[in-house]
C-alpha atoms as a PDB file:
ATOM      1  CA  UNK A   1      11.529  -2.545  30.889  1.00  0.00           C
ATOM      2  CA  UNK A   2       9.213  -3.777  33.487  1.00  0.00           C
ATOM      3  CA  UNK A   3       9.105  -7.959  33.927  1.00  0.00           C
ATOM      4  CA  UNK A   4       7.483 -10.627  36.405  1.00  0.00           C
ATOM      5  CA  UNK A   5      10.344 -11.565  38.339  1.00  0.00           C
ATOM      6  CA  UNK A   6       8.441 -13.269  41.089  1.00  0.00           C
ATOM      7  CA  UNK A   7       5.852 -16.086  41.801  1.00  0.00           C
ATOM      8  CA  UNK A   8       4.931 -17.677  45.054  1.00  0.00           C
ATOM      9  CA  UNK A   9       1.937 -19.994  45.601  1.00  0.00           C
ATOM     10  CA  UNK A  10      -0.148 -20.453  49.044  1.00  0.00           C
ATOM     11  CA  UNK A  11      -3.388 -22.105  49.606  1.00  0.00           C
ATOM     12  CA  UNK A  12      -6.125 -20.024  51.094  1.00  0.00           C
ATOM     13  CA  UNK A  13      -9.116 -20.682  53.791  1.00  0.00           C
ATOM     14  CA  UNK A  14     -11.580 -19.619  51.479  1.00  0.00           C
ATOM     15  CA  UNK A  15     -12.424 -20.054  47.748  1.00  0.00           C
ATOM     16  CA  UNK A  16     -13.488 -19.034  44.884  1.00  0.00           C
ATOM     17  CA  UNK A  17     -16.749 -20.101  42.623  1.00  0.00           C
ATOM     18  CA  UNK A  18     -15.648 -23.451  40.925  1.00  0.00           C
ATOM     19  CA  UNK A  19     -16.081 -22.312  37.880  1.00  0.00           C
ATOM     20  CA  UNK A  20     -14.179 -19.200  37.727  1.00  0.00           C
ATOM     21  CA  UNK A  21     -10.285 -18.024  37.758  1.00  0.00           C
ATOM     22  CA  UNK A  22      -9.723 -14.427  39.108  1.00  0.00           C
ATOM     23  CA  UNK A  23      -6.888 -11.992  38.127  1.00  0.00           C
ATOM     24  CA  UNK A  24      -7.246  -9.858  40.654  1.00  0.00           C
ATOM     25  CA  UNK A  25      -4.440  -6.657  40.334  1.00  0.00           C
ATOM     26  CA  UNK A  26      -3.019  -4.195  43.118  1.00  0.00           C
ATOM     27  CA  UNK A  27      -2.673  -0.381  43.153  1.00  0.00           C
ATOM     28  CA  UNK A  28      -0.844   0.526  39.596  1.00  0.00           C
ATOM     29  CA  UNK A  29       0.061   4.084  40.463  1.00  0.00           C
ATOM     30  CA  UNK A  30      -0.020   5.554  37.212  1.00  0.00           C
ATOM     31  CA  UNK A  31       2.578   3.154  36.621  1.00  0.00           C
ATOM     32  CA  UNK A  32       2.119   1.901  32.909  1.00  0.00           C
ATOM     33  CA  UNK A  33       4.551  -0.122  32.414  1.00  0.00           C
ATOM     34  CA  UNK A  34       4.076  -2.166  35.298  1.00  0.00           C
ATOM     35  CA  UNK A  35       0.793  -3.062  34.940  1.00  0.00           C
ATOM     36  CA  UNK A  36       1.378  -3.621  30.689  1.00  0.00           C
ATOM     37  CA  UNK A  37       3.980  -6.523  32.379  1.00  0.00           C
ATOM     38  CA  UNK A  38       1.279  -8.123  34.328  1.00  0.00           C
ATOM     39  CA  UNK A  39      -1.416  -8.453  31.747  1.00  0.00           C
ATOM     40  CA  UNK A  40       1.389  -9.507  29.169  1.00  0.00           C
ATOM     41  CA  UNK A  41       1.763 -12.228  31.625  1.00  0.00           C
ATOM     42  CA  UNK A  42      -1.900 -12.903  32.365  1.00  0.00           C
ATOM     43  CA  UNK A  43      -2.848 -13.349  28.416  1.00  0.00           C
ATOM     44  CA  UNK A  44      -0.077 -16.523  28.580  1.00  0.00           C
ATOM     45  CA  UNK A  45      -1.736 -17.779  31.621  1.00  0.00           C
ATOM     46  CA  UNK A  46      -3.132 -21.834  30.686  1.00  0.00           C
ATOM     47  CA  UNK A  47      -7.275 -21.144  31.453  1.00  0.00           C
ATOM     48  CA  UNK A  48      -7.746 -23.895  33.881  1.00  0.00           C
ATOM     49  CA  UNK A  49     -11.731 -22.089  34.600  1.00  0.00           C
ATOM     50  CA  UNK A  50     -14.537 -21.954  32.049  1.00  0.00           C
ATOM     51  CA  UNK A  51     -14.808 -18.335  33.478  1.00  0.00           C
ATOM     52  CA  UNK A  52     -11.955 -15.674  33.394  1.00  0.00           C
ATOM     53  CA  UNK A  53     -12.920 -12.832  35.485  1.00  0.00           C
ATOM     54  CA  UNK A  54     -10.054  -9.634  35.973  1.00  0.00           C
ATOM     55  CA  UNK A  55     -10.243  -7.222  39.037  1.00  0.00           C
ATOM     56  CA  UNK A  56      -8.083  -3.635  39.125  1.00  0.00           C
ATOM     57  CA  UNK A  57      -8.592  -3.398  43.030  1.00  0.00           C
ATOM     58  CA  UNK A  58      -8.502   0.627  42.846  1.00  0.00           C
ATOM     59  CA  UNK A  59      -5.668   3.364  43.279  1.00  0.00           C
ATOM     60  CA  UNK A  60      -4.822   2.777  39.391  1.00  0.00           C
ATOM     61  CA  UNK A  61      -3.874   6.545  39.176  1.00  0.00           C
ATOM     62  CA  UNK A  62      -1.412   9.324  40.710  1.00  0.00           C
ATOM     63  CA  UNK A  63       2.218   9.386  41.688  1.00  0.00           C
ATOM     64  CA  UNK A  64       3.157   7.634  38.859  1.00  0.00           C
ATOM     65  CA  UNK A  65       4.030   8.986  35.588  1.00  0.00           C
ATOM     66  CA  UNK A  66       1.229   7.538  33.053  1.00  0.00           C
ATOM     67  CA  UNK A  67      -1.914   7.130  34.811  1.00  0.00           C
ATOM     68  CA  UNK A  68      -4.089   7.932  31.311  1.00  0.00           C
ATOM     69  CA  UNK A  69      -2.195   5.041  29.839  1.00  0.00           C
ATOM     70  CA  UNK A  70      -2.631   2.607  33.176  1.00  0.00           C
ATOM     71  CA  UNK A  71      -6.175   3.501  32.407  1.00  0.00           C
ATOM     72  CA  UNK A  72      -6.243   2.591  28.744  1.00  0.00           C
ATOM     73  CA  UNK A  73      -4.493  -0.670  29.374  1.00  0.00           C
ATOM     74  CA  UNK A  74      -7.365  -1.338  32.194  1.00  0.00           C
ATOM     75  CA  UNK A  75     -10.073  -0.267  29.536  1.00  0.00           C
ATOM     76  CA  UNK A  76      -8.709  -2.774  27.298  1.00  0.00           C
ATOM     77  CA  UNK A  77      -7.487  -5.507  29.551  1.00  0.00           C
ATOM     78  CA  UNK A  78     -10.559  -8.391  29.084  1.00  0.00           C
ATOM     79  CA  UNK A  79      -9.798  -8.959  25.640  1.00  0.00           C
ATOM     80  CA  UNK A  80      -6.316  -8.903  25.939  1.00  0.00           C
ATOM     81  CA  UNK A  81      -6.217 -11.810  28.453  1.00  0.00           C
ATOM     82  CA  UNK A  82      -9.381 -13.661  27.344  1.00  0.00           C
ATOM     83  CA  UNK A  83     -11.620 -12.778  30.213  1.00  0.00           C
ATOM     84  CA  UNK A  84     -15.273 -12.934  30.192  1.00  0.00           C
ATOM     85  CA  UNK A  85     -15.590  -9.892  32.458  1.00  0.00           C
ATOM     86  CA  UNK A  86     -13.002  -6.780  33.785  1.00  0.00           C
ATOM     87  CA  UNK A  87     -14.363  -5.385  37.331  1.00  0.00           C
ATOM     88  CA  UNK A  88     -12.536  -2.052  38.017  1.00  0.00           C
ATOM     89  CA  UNK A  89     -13.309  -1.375  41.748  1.00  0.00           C
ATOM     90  CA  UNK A  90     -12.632   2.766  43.131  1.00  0.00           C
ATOM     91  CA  UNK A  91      -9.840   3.554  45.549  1.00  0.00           C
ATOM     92  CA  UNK A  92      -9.844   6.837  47.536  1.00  0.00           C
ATOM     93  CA  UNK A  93      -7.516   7.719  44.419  1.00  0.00           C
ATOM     94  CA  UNK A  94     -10.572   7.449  42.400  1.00  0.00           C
ATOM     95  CA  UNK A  95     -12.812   9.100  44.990  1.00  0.00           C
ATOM     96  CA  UNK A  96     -10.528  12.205  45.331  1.00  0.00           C
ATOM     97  CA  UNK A  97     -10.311  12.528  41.132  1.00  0.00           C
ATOM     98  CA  UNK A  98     -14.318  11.346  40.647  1.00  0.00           C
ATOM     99  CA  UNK A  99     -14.979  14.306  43.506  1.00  0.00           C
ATOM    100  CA  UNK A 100     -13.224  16.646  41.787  1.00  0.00           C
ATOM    101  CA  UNK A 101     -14.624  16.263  38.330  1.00  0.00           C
ATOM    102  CA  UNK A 102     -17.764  15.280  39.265  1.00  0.00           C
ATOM    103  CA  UNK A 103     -20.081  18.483  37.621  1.00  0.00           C
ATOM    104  CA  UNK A 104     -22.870  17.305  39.754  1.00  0.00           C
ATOM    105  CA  UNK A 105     -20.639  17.703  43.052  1.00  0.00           C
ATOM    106  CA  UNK A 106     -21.012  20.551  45.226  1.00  0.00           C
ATOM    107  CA  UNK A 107     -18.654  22.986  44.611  1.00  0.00           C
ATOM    108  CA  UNK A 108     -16.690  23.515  47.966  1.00  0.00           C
ATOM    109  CA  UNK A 109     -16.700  20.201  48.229  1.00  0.00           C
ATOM    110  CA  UNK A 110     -15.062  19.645  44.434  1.00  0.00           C
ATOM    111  CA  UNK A 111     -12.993  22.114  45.761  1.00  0.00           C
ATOM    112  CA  UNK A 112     -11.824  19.877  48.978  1.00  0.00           C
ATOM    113  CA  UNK A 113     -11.515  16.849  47.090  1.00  0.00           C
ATOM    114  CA  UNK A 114      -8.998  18.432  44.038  1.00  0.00           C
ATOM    115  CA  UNK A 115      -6.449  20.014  47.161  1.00  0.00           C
ATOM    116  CA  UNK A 116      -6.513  16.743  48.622  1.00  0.00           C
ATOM    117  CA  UNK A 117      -5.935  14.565  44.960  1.00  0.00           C
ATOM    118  CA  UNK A 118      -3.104  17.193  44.233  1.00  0.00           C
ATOM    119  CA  UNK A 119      -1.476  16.759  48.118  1.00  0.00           C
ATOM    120  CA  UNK A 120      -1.951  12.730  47.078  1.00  0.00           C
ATOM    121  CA  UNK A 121       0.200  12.754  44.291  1.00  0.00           C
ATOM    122  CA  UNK A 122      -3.034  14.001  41.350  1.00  0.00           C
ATOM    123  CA  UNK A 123      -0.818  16.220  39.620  1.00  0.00           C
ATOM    124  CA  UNK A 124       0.887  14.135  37.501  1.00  0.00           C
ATOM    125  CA  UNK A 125      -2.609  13.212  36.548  1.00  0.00           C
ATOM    126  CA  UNK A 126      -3.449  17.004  35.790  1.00  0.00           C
ATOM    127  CA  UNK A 127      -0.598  17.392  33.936  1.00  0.00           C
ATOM    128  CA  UNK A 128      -1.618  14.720  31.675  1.00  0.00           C
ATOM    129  CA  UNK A 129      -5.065  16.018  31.304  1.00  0.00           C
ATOM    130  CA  UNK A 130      -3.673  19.426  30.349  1.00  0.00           C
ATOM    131  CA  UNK A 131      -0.376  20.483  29.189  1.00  0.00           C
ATOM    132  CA  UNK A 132      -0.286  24.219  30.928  1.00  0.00           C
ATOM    133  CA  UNK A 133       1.605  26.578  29.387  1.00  0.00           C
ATOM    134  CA  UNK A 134       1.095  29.406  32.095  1.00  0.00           C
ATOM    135  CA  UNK A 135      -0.257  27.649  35.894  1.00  0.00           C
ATOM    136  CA  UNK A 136      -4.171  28.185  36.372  1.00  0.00           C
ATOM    137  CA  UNK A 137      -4.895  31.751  38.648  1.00  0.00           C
ATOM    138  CA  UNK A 138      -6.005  29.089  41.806  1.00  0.00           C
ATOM    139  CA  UNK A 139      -7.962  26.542  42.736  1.00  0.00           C
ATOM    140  CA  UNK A 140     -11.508  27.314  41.370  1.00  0.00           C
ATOM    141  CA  UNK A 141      -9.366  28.104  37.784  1.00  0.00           C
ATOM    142  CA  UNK A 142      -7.701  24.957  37.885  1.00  0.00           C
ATOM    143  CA  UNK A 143     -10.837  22.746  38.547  1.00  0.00           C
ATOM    144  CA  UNK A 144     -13.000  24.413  35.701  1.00  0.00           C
ATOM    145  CA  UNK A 145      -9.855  23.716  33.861  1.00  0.00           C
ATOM    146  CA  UNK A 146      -9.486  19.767  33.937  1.00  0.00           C
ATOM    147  CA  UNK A 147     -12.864  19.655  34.687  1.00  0.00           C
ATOM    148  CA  UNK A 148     -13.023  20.595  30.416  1.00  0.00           C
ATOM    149  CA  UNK A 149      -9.985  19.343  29.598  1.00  0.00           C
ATOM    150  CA  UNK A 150     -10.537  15.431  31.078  1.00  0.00           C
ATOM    151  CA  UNK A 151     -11.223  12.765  28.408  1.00  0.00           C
ATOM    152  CA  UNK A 152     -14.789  11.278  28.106  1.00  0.00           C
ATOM    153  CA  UNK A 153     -12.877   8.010  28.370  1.00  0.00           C
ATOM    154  CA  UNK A 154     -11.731   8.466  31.445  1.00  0.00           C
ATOM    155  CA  UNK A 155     -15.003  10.190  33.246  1.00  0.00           C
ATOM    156  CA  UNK A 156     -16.499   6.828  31.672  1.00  0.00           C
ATOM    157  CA  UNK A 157     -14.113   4.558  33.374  1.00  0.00           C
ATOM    158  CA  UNK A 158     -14.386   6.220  36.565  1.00  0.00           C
ATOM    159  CA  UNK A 159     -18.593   5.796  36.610  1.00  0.00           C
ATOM    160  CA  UNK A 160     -18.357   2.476  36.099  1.00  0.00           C
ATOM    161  CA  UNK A 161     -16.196   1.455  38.934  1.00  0.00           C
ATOM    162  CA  UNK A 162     -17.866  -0.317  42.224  1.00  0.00           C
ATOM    163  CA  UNK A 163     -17.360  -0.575  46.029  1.00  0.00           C
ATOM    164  CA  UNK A 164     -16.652  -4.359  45.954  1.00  0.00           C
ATOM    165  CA  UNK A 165     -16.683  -7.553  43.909  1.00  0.00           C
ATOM    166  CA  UNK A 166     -17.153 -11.214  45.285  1.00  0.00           C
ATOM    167  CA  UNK A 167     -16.848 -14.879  44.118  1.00  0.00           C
ATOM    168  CA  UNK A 168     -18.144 -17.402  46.556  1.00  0.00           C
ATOM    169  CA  UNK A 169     -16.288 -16.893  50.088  1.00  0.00           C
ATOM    170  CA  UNK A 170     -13.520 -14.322  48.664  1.00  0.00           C
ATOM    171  CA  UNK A 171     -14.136 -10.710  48.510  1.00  0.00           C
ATOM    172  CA  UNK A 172     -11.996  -7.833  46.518  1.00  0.00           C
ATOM    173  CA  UNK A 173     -12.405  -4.544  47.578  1.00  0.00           C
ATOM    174  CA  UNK A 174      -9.592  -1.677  47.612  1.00  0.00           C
ATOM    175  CA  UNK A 175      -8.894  -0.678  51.280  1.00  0.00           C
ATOM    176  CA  UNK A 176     -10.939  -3.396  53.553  1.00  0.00           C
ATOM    177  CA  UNK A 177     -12.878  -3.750  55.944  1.00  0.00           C
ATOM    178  CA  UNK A 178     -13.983  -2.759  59.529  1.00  0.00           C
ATOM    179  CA  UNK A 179     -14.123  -5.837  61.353  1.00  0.00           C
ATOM    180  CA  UNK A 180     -16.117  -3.732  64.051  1.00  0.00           C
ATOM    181  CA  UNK A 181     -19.137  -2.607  61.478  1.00  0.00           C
ATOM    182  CA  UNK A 182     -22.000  -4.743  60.538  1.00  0.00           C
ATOM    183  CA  UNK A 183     -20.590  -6.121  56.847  1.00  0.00           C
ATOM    184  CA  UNK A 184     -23.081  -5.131  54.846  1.00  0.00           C
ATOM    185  CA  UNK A 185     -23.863  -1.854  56.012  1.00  0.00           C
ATOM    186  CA  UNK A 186     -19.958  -1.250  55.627  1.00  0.00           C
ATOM    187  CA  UNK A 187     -19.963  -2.007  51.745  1.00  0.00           C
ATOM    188  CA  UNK A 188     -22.869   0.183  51.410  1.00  0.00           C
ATOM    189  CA  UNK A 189     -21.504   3.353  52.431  1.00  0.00           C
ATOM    190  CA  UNK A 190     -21.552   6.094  49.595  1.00  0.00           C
ATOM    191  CA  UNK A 191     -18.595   6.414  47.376  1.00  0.00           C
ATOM    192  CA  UNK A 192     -19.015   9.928  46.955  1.00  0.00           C
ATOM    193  CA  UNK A 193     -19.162  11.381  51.000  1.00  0.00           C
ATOM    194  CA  UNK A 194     -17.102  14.839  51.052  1.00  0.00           C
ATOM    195  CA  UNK A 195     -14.198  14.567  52.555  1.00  0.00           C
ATOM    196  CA  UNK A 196     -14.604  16.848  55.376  1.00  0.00           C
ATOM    197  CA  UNK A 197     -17.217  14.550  56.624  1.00  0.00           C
ATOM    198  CA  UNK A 198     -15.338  11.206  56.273  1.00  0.00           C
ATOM    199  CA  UNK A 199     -14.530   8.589  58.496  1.00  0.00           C
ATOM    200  CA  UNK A 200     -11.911   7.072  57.258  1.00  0.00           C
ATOM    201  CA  UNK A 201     -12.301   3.656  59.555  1.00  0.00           C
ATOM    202  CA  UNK A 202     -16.037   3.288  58.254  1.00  0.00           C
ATOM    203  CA  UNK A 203     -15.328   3.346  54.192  1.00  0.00           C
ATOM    204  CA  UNK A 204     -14.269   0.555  51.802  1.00  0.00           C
ATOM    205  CA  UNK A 205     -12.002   3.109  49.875  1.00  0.00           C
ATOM    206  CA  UNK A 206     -10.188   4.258  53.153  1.00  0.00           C
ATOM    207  CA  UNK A 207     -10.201   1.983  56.243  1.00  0.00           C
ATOM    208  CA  UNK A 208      -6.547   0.816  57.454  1.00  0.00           C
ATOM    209  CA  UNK A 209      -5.578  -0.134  60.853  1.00  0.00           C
ATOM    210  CA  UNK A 210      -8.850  -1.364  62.383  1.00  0.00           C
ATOM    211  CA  UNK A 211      -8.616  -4.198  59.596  1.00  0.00           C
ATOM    212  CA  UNK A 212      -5.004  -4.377  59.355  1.00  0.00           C
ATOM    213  CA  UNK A 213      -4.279  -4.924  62.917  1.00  0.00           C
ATOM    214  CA  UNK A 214      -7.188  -7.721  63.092  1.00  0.00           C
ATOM    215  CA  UNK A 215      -6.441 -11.110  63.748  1.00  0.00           C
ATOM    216  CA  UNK A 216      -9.747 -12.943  62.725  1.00  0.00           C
ATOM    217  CA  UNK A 217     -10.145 -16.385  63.557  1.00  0.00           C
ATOM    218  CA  UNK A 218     -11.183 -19.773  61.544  1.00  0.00           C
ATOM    219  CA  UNK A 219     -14.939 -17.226  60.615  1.00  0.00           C
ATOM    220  CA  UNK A 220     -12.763 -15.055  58.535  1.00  0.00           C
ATOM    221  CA  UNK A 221     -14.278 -11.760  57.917  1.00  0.00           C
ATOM    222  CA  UNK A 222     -18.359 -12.280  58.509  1.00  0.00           C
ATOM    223  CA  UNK A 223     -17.127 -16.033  56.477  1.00  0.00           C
ATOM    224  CA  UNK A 224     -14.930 -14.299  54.084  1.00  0.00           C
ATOM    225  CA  UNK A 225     -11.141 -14.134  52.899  1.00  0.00           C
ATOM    226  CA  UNK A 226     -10.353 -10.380  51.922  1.00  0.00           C
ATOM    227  CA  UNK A 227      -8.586  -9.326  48.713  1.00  0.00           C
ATOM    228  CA  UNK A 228      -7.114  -6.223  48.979  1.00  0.00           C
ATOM    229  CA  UNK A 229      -4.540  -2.897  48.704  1.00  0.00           C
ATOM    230  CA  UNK A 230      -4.415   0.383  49.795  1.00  0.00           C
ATOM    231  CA  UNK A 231      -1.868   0.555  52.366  1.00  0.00           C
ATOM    232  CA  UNK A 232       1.799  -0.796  50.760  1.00  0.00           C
ATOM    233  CA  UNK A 233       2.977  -4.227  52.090  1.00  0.00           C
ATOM    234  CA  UNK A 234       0.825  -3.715  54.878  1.00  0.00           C
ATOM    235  CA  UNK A 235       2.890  -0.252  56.210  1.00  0.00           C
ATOM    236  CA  UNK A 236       5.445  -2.854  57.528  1.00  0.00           C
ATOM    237  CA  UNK A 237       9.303  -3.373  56.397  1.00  0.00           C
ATOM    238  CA  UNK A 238       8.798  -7.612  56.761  1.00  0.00           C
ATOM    239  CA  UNK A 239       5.020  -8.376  55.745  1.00  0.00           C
ATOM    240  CA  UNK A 240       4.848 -11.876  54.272  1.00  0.00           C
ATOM    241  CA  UNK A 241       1.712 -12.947  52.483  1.00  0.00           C
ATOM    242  CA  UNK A 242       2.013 -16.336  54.614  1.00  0.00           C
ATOM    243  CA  UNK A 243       0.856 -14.109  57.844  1.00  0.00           C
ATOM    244  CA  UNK A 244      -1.615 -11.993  55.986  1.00  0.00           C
ATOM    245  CA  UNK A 245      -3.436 -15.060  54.468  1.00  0.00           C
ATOM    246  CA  UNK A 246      -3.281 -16.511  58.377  1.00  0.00           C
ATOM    247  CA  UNK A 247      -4.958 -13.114  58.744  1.00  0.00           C
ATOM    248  CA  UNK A 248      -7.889 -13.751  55.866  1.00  0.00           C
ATOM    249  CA  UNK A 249      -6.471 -11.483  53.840  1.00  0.00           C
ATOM    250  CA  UNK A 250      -4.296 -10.537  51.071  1.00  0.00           C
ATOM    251  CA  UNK A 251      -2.704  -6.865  50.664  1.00  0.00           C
ATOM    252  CA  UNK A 252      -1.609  -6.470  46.837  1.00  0.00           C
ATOM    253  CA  UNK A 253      -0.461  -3.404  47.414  1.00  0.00           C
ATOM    254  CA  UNK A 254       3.579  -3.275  46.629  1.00  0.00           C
ATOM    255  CA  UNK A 255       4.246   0.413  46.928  1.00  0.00           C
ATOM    256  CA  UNK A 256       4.465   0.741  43.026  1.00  0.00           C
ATOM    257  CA  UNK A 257       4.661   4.672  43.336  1.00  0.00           C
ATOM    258  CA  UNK A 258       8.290   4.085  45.176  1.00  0.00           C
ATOM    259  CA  UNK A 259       9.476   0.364  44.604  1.00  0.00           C
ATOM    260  CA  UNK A 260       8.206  -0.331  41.022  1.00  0.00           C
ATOM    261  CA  UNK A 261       6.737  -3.333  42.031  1.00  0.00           C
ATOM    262  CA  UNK A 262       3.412  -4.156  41.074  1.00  0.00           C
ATOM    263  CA  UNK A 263       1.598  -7.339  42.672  1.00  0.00           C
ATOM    264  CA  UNK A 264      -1.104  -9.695  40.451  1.00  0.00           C
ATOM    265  CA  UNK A 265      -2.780 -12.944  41.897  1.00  0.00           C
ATOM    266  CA  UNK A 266      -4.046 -15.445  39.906  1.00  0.00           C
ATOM    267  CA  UNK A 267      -7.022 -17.168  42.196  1.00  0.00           C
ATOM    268  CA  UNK A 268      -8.559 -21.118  40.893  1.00  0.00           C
ATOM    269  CA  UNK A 269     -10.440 -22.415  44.121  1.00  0.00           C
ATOM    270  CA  UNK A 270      -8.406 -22.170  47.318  1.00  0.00           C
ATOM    271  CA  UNK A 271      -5.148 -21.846  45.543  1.00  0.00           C
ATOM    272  CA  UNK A 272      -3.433 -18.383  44.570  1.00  0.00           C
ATOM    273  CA  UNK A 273       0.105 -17.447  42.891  1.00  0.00           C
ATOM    274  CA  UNK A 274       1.249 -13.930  43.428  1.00  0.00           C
ATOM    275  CA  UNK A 275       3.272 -12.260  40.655  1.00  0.00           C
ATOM    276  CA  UNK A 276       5.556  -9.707  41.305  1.00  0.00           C
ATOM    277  CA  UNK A 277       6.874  -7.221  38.283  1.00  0.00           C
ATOM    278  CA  UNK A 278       9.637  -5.040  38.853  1.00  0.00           C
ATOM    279  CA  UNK A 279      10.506  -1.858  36.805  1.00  0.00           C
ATOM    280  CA  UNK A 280      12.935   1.379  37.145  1.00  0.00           C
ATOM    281  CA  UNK A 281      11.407   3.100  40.612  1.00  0.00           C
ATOM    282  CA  UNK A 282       9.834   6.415  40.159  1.00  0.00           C
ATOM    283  CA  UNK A 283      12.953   8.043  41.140  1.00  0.00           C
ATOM    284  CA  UNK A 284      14.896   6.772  38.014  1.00  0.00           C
ATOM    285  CA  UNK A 285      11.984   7.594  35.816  1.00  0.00           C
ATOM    286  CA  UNK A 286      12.449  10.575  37.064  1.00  0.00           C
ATOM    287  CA  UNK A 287      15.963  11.286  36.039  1.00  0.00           C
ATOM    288  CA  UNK A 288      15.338  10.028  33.172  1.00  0.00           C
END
């Protein structure tokens, strides 16, 4: 059974709205039972805010082996921990699956997007959309397939997930930023660009190194700390949260799909505690 095993506290260089107290959570990976551990623990957090606000920073889906019921608990997550609003933002996860089963989508395109969501670990999404007996003919079969076969719930969820969120100085968005792209022009590029056309180090859902490997200085990102995932403990055997916050940011991302750990801060003003829950890896779920 999964369980917070960790907490560490830092102070940040930026803060939140006075008012409010963010539960902001990393990429889940289809990994249930991690993120039912986190909320379990963020419904016996003291409020200390009149405002409770909860963000699911994208990538809740794939690799893992429940992403339907990471999605339920995410669905159902603000009344379970008291909070006055749940902000589910879109990772390229959620672009690849929302590209595929979008009807409105052109259809090489759809096509594009569902062989890239099944190279990034989709299928054990697929197969929990529809149990196949015999495998689809190819490609175009499969898509018309789950494109039928995916719960209303989910295309719901999906829709209503945004580029970015903010609170005062502090900004939550899945993969970044590009430090070298006007800020606002970044955030505003389309969720829904086909792939073939996609540059990764221009879009909120995909940028890496150009914002990992920047070392802003006391102006932060245009003024702002960064929340973030995407890329797992920063693609680095020894990243410490100490030099990313140095950095103005903070990578939630703990690998979940591999490590079974799963990473939750809990923001009030300039002060944040990380939690850390720990579960069987996907390996032993696996063999199990």
């Amino acid at each position: 059974m999964a369980a917070v095993v960790e907490r560490q506290t830092f102070i940040l260089p930026r803060a939140v709205a006075p008012d409010v107290e963010v539960f902001a959570i990393g990429d889940i990976h289809g990994r249930a039972d991690l993120l039912r551990a986190l909320l379990d623990q963020a419904a016996r957090e003291p409020r200390r805010r009149d405002r409770r606000v909860l963000v699911f920073l994208g990538d809740l889906v794939d690799r893992g082996p429940d992403s339907l019921g990471a999605i339920d608990l995410a669905i159902a997550a603000a009344e379970q921990i008291g909070a006055q609003e749940s902000i589910g933002l879109m990772g390229n996860h959620e672009t690849m699956m929302r590209l595929a089963l979008d009807v409105s989508a052109p259809w090489d395109v759809a096509l594009d997007a569902l062989a890239s969501w099944l190279r990034n670990g989709g299928a054990a999404t697929v197969r929990q959309f529809q149990d196949f007996e015999a495998a689809p003919g190819g490609a175009e079969e499969l898509l018309t397939v789950i494109r039928v076969a995916a719960p209303e719930r989910v295309r719901r969820w999906l829709a209503g997930l945004r580029s970015h969120w903010r609170s005062r100085e502090v900004l939550f968005i899945h993969a970044g930023v590009n430090p070298h792209i006007e800020l606002e022009a970044f955030l505003a590029a389309p969720w829904n660009t086909p792939l073939t056309e996609l540059d990764e180090d221009a879009h909120w859902a995909w940028v890496r190194w150009p914002f990992l490997e920047s070392a802003q200085g006391p102006g932060g990102f245009s003024g702002l700390f960064v929340v973030h995932g995407h890329t797992p403990n920063d693609a680095r055997r020894n990243a410490s949260h100490a030099d990313q916050i140095a950095r103005f940011r903070l990578n939630l991302d703990a690998g979940s799909g591999l490590t079974g750990l799963a990473k939750m801060a809990v923001i009030r003003g300039d002060e944040v505690k990380v939690l850390t829950a720990l579960g069987p890896t996907n390996r032993m779920l696996e063999r199990d």
